[in-house]
N, C-alpha and C. Protein backbone atom coordinates (compact mmCIF):
# COMPACT_ATOMS: atom_id res chain seq x y z
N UNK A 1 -13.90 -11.02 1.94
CA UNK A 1 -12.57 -11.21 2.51
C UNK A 1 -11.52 -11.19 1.39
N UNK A 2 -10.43 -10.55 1.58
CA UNK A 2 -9.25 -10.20 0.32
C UNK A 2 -8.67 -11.26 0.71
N UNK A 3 -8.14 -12.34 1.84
CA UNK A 3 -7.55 -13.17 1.89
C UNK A 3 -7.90 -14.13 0.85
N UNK A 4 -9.60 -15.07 0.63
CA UNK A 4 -9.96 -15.77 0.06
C UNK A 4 -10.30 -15.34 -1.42
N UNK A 5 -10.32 -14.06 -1.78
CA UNK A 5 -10.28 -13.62 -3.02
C UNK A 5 -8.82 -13.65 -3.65
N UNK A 6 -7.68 -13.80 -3.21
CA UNK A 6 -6.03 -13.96 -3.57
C UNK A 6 -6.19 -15.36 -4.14
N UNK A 7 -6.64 -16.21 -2.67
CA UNK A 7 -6.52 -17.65 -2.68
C UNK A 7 -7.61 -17.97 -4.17
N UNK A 8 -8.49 -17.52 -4.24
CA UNK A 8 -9.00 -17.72 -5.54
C UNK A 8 -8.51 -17.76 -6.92
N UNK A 9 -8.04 -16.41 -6.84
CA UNK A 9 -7.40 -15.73 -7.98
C UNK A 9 -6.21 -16.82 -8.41
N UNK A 10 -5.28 -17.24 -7.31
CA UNK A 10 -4.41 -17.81 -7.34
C UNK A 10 -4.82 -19.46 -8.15
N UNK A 11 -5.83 -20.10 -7.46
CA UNK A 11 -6.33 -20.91 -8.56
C UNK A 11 -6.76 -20.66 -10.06
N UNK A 12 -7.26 -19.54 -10.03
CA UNK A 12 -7.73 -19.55 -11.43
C UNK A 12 -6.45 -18.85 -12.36
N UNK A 13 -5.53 -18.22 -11.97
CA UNK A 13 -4.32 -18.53 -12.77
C UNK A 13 -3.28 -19.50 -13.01
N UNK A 14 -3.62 -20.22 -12.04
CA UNK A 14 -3.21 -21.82 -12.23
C UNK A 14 -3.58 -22.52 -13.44
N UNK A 15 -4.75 -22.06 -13.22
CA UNK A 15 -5.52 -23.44 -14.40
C UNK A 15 -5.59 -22.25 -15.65
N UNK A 16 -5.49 -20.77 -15.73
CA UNK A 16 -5.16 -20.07 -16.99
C UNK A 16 -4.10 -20.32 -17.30
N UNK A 17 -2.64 -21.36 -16.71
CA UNK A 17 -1.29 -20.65 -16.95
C UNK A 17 -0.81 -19.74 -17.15
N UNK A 18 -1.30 -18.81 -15.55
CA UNK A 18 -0.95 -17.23 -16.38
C UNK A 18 0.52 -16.93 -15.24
N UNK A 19 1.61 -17.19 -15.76
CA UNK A 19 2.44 -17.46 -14.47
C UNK A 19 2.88 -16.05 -13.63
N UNK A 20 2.96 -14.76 -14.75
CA UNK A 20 3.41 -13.85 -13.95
C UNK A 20 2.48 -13.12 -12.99
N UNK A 21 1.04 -13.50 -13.45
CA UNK A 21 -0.10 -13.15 -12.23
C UNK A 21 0.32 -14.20 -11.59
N UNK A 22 0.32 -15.36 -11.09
CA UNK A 22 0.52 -16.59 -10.46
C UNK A 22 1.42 -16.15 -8.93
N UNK A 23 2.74 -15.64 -10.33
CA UNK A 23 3.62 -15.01 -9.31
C UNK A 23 3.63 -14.02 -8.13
N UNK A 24 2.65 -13.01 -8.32
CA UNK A 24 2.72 -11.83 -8.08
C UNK A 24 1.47 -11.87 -6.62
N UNK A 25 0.15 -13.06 -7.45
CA UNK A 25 -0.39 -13.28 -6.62
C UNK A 25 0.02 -14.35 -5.08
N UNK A 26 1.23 -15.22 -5.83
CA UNK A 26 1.54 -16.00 -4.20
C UNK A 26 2.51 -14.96 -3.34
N UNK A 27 2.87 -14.04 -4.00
CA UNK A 27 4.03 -13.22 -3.46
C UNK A 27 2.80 -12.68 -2.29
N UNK A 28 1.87 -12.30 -2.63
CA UNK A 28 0.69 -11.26 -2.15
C UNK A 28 0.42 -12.41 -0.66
N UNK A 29 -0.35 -14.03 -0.92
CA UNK A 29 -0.32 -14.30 -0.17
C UNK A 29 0.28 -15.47 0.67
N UNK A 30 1.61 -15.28 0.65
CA UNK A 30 3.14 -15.50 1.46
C UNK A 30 3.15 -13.99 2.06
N UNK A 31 2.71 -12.54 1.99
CA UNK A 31 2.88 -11.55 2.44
C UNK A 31 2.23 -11.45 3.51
N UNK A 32 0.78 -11.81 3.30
CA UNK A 32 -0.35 -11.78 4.44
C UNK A 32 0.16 -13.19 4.89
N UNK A 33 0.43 -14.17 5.08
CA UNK A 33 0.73 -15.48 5.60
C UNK A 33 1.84 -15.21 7.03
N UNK A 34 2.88 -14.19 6.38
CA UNK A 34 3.90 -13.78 6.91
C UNK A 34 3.65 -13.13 8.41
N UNK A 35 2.64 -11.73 8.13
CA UNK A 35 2.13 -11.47 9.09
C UNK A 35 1.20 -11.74 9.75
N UNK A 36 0.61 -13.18 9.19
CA UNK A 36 -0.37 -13.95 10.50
C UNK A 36 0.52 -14.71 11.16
N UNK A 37 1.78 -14.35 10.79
CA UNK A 37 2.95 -15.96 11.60
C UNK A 37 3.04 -15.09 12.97
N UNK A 38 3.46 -13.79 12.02
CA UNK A 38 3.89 -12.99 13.13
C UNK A 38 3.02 -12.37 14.12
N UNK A 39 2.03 -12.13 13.91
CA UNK A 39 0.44 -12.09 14.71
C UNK A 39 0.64 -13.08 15.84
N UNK A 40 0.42 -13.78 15.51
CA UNK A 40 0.54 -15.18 16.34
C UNK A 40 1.72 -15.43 16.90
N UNK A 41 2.75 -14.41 16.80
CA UNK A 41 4.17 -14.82 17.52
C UNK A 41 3.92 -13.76 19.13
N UNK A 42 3.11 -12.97 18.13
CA UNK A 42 2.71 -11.86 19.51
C UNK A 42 1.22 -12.38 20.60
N UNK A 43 1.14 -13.56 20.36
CA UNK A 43 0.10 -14.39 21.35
C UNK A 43 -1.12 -13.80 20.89
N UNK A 44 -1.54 -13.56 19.51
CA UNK A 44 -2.48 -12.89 19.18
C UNK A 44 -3.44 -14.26 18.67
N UNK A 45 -4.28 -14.64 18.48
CA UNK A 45 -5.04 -15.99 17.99
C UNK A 45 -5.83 -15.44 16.86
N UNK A 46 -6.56 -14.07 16.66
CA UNK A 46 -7.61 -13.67 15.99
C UNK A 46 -7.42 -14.03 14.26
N UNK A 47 -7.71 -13.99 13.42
CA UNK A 47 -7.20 -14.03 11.77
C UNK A 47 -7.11 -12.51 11.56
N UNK A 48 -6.23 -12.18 10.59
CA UNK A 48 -6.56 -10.56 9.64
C UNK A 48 -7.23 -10.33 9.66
N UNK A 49 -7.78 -9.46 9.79
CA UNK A 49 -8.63 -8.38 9.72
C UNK A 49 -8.39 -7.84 8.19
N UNK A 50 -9.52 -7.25 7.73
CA UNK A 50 -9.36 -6.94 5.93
C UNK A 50 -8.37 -5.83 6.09
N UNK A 51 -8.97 -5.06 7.13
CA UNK A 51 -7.79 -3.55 7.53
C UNK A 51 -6.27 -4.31 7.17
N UNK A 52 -6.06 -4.87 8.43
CA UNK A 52 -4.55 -5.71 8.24
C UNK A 52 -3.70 -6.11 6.77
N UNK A 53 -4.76 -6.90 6.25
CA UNK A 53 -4.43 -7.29 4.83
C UNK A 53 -4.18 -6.57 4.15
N UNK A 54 -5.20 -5.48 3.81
CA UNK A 54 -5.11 -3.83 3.28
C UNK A 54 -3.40 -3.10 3.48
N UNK A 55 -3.42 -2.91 4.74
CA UNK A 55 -2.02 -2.69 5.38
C UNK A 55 -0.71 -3.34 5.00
N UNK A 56 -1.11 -4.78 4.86
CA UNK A 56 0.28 -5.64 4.24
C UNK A 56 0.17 -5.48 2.66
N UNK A 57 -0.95 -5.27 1.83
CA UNK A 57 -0.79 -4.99 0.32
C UNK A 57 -0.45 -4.03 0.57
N UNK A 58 -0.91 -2.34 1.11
CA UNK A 58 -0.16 -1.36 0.60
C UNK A 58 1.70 -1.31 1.07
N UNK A 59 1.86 -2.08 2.25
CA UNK A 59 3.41 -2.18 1.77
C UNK A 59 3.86 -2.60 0.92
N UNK A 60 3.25 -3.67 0.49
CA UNK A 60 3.81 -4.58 -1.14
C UNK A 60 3.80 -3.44 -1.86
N UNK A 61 2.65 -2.70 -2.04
CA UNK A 61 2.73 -1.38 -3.40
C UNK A 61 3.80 -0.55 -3.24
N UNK A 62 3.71 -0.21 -2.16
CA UNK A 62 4.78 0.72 -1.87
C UNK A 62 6.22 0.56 -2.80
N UNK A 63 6.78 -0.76 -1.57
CA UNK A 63 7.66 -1.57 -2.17
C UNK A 63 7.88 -1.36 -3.67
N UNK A 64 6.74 -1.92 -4.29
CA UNK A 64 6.87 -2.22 -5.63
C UNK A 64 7.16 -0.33 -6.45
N UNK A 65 6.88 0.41 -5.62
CA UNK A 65 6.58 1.82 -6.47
C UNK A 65 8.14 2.16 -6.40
N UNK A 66 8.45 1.57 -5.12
CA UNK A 66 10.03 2.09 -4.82
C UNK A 66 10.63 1.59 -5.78
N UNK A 67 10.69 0.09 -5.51
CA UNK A 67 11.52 -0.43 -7.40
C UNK A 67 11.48 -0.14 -8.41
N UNK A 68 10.43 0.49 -9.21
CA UNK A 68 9.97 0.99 -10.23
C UNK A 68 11.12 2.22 -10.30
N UNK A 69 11.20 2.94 -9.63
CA UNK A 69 11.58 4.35 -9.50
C UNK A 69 13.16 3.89 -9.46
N UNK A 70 13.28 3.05 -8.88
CA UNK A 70 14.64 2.28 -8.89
C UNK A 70 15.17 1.84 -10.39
N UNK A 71 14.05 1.18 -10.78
CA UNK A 71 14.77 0.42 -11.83
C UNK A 71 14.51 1.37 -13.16
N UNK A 72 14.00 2.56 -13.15
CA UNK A 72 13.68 3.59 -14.14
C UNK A 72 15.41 4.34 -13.97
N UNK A 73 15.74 4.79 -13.05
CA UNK A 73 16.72 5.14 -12.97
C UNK A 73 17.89 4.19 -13.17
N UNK A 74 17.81 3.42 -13.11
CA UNK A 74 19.02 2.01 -13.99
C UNK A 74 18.62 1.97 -14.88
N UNK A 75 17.42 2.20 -16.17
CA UNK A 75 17.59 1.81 -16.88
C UNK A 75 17.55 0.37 -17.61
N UNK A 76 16.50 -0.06 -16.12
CA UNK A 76 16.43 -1.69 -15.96
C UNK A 76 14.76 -1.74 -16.48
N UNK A 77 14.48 -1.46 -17.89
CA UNK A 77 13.03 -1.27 -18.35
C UNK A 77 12.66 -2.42 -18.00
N UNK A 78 12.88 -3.47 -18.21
CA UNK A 78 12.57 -4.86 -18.00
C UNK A 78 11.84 -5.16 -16.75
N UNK A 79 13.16 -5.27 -15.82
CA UNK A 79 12.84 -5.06 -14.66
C UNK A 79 11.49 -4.11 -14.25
N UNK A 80 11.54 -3.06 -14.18
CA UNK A 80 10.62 -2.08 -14.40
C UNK A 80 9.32 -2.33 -14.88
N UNK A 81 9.08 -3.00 -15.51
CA UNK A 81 7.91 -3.55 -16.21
C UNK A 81 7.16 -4.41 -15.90
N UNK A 82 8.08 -5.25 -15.05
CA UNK A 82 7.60 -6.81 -13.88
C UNK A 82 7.24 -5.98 -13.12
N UNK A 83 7.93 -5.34 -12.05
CA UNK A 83 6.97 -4.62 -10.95
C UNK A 83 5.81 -3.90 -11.05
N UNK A 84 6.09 -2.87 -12.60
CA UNK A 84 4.55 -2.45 -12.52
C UNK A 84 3.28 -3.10 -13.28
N UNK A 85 3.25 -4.61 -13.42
CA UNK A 85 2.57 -5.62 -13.75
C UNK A 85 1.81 -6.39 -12.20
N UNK A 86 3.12 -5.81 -11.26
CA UNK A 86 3.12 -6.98 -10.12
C UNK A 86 2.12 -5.63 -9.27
N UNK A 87 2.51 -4.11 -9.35
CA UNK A 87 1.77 -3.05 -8.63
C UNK A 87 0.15 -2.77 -9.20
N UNK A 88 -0.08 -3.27 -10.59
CA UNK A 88 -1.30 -3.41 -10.93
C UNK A 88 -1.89 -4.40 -10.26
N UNK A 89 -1.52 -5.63 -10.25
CA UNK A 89 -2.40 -6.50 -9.56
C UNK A 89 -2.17 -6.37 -7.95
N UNK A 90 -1.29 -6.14 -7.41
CA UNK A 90 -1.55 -5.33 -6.49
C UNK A 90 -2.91 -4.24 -5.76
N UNK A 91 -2.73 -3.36 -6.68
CA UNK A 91 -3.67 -2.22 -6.89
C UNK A 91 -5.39 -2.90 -6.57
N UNK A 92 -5.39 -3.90 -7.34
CA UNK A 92 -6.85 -4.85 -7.81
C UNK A 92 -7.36 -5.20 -6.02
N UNK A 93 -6.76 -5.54 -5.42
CA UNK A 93 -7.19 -5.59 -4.24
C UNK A 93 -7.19 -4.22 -3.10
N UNK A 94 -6.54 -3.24 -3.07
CA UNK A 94 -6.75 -2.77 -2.20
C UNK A 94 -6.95 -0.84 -3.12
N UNK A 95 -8.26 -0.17 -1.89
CA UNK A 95 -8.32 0.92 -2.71
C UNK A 95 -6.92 1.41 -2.99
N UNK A 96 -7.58 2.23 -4.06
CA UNK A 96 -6.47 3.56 -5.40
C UNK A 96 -6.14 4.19 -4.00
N UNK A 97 -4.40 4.95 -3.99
CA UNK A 97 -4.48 6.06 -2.94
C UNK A 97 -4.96 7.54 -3.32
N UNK A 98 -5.11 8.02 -2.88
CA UNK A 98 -5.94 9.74 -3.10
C UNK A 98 -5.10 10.32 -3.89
N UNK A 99 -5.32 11.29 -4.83
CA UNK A 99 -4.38 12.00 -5.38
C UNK A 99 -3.86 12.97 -4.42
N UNK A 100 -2.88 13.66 -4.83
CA UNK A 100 -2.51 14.85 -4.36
C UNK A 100 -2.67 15.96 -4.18
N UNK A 101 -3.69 16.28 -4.77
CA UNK A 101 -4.79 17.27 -4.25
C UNK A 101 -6.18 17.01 -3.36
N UNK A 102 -6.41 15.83 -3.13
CA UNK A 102 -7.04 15.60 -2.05
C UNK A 102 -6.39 15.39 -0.88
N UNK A 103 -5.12 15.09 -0.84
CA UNK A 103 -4.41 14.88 0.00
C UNK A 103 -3.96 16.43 0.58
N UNK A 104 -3.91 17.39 -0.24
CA UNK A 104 -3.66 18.72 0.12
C UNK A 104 -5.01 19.13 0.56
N UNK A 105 -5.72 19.00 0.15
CA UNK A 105 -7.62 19.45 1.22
C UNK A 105 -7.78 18.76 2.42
N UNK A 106 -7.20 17.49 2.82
CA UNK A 106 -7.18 16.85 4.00
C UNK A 106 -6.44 17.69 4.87
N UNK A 107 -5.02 17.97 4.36
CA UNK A 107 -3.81 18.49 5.21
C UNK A 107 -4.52 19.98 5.37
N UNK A 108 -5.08 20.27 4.69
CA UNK A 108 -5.84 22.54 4.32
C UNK A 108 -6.99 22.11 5.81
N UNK A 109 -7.80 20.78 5.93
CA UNK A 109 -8.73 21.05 6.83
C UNK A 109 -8.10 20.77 8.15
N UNK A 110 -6.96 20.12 8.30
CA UNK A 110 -6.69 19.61 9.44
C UNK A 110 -5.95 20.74 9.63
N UNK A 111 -5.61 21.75 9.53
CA UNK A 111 -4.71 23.15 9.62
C UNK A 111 -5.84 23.92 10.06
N UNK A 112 -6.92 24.11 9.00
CA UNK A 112 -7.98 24.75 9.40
C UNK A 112 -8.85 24.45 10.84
N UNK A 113 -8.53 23.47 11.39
CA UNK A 113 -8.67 22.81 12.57
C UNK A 113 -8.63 23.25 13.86
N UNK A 114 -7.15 24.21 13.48
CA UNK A 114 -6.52 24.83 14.39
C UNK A 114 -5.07 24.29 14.98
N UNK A 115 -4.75 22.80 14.30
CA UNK A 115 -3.32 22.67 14.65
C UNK A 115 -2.50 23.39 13.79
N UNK A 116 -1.51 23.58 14.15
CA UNK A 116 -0.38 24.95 13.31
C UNK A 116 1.09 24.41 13.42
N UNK A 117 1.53 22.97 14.30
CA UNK A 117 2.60 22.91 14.30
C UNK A 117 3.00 21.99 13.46
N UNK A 118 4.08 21.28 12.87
CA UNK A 118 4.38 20.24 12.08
C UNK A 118 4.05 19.17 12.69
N UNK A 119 4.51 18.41 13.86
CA UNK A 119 3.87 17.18 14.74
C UNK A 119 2.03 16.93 14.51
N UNK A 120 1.59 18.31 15.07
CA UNK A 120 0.30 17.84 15.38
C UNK A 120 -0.80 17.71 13.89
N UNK A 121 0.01 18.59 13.19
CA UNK A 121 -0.75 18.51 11.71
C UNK A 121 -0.69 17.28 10.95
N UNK A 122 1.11 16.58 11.21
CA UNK A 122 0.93 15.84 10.69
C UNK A 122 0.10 14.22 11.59
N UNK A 123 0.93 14.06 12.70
CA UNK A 123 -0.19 12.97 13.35
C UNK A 123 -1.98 13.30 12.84
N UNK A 124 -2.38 14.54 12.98
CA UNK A 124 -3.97 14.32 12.38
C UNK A 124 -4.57 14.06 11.30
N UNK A 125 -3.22 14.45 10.14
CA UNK A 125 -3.21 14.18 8.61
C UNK A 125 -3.18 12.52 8.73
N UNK A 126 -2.31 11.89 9.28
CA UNK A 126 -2.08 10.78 9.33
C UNK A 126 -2.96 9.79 9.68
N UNK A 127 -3.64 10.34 10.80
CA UNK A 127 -4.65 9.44 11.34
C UNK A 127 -5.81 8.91 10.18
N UNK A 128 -6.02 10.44 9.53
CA UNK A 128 -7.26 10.65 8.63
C UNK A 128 -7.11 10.16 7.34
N UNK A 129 -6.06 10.14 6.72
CA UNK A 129 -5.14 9.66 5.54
C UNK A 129 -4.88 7.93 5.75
N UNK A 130 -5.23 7.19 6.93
CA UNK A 130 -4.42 5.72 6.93
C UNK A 130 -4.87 5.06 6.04
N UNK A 131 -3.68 4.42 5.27
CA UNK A 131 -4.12 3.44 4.37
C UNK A 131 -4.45 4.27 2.98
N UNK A 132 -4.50 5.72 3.03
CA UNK A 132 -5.22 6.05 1.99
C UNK A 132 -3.79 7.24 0.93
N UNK A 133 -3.23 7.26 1.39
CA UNK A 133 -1.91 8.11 1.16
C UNK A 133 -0.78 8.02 1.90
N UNK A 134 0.74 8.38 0.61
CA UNK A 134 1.52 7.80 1.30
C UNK A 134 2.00 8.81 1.64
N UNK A 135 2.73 8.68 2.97
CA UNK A 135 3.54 9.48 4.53
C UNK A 135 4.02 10.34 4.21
N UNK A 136 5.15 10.21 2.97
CA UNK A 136 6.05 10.79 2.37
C UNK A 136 5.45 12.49 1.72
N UNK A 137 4.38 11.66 1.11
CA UNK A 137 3.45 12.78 -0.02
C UNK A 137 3.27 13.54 1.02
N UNK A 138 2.57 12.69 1.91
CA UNK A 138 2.13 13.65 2.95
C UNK A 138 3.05 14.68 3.62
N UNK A 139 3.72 14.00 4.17
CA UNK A 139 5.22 14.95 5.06
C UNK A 139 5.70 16.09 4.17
N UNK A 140 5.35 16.26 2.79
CA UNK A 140 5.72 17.23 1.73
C UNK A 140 4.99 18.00 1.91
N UNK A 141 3.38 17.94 1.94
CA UNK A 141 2.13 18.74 1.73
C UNK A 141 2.40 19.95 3.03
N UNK A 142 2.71 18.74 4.23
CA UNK A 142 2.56 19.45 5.53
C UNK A 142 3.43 20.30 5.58
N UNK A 143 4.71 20.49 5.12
CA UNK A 143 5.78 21.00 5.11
C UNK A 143 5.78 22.27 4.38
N UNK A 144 4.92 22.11 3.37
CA UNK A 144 4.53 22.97 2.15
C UNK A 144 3.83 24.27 2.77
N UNK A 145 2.73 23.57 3.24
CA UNK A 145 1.37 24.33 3.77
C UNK A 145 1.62 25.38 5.25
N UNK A 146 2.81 24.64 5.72
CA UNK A 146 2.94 25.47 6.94
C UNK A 146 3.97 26.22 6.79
N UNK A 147 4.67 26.26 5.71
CA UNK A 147 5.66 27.94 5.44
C UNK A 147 5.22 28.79 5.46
C-alpha cells in the first residue's frame, strides 16, 4: 500500500531531520487525505485504492513539472530546485511515465487498429496510456501521426 509507505517515510524523516523530504512527503499525504475527504463527500465509504493514490501523485508530478518549467523561465533557479527535489520524491512512489517513443508505438498501434479519426485515436490512446503518460504528450503524438 503507497498510503502506509508515505506514512512511513514520513516518520523516518522525522527522526532523520530531513525537513525538505518531510515536507514534500506530508504535502503527498494531505494530497491523498484530500481526496479520501472528498471520496467520502460523494457517499463513497471504500479507502483508495493504490490506482487512486497513483492518480493523486501523478497530479502532484504533474503540478510539480508545470512549476519547474515555470520557474526555469523566471529564472527562479531556487525555486526550481525545491520542486524538482519535491518531483523526485514524488517519482519514488509512483511508476516512471513512458518515454516518448513508446508513447508514439502505443498511438502507431492504436491507428493500426483501424481508428483514423482524432477523437477515437485519442480516447483509445488514452485508455491504454492511463496513468502512464501525459495527455498533452499524447494529444501531440496523435496530432502528429494523423497528418
Amino acid at each position: 500500500m503507497i498510503k502506509e509507505q508515505i506514512l512511513s517515510d514520513i516518520t523516518a524523516a522525522q527522526k532523520a531531520v530531513d525537513a525538505p523530504r518531510l515536507g514534500a512527503l506530508r504535502m503527498l499525504s494531505s494530497a491523498i487525505q484530500s481526496r479520501e475527504i472528498e471520496k467520502r463527500g460523494k457517499g463513497e465509504t471504500a479507502p483508495l485504492t493504490d490506482e487512486e493514490i497513483t492518480a493523486v501523485l501523478a497530479k502532484e508530478a504533474k503540478k510539480r513539472t508545470e512549476a519547474i518549467a515555470l520557474y526555469a523561465q523566471g529564472g527562479r533557479e531556487d525555486l526550481k530546485k525545491k520542486e524538482e527535489a519535491e518531483l523526485e520524491i514524488i517519482y519514488a512512489y509512483i511508476p516512471q511515465p513512458l518515454s516518448r517513443e513508446e508513447v508514439e508505438k502505443v498511438v502507431q498501434a492504436v491507428i493500426e487498429d483501424g481508428k483514423k479519426d482524432f477523437p477515437s485515436v485519442m480516447k483509445e490512446a488514452s485508455l491504454r496510456l492511463k496513468g502512464k503518460a501525459d495527455g498533452k504528450m499524447v494529444a501531440e503524438i496523435v496530432k502528429a501521426k494523423l497528418v
